[in-house]
Protein backbone atom coordinates (compact mmCIF):
# COMPACT_ATOMS: atom_id res chain seq x y z
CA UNK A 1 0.00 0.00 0.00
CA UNK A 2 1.49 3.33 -0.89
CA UNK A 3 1.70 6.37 1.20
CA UNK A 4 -1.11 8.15 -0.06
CA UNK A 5 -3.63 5.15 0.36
CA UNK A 6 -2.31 4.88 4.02
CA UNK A 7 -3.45 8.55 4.28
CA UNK A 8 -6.31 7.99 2.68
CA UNK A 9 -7.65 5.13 5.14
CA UNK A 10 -6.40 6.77 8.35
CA UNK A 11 -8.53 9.73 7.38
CA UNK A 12 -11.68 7.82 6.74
CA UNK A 13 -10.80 5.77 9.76
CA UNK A 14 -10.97 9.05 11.66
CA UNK A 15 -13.67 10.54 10.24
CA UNK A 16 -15.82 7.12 11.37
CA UNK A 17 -15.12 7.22 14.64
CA UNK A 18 -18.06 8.46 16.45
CA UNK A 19 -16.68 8.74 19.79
CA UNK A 20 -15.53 12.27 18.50
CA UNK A 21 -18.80 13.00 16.58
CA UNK A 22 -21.58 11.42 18.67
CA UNK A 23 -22.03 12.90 22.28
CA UNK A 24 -24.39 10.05 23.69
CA UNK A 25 -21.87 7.75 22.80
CA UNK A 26 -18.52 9.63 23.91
CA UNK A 27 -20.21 9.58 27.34
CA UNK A 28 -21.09 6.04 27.45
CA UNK A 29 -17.41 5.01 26.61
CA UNK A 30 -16.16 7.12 28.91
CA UNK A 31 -17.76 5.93 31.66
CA UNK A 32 -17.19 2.49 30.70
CA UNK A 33 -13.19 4.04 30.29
CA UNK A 34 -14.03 5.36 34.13
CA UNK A 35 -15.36 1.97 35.27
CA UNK A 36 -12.15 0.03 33.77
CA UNK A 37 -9.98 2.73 35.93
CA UNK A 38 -11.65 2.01 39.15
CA UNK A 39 -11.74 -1.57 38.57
CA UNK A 40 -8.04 -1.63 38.32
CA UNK A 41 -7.71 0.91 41.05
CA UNK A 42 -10.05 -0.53 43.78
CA UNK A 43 -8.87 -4.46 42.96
CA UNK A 44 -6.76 -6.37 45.86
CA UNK A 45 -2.93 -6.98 44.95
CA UNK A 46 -3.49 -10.86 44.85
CA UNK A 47 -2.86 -12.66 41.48
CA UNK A 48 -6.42 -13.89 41.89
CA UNK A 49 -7.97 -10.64 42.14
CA UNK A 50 -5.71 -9.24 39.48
CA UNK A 51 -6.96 -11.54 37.10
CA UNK A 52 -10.25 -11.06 37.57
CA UNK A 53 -10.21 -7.46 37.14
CA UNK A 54 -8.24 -7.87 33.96
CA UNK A 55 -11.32 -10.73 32.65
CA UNK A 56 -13.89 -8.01 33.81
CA UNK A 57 -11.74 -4.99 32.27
CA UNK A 58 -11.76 -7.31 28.98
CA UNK A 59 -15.52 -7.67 29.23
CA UNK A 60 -15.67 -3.71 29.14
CA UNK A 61 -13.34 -3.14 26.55
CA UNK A 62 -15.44 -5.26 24.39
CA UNK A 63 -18.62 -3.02 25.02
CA UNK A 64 -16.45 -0.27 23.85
CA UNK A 65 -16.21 -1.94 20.79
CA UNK A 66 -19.50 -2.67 19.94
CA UNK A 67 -20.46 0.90 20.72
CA UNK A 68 -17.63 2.56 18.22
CA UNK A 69 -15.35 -0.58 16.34
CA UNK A 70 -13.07 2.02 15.54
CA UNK A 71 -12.39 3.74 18.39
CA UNK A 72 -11.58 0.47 19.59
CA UNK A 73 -9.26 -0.30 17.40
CA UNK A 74 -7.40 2.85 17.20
CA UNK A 75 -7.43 2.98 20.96
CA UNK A 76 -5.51 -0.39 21.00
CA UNK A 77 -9.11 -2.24 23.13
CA UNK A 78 -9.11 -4.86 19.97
CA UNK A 79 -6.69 -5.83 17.02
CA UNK A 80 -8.65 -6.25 13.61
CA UNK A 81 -8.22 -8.94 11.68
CA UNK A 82 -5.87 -8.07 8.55
């Protein structure tokens, strides 16, 4: 892919993102964002513990993507399939 076709994509890739264009959903992923911090904040040091914020942290990154796929993606939350 050349240069300008890379351009191309990451400029329609931003332009679909609707956490930056939709309101109602920029504040549902960011409290889901909000939720994920506390979760991680508030969870016991114990490897058991750890891991289950992490499975419940995945959980919520996955809502994020069904709400905006490419916020998620650009955000790092899920790796798309090439």
């Amino acid at each position: 892919m050349s240069n300008e076709q890379l351009a191309q994509q990451a400029k329609e890739s931003m332009s679909s993102i609707q956490y930056y264009t939709n309101p109602a959903k920029r504040r549902k992923i960011d409290f889901i964002l909000e939720e994920c911090a506390s979760l991680m904040a508030n969870c016991n040091s114990d490897y058991n513990s750890r891991q289950q914020a992490k499975y419940k942290e995945q959980e919520l990154l996955l809502e994020i993507s069904k709400l905006d796929l490419h916020f998620a993606i650009q955000c790092g939350y899920l790796i798309p399939d090439n």
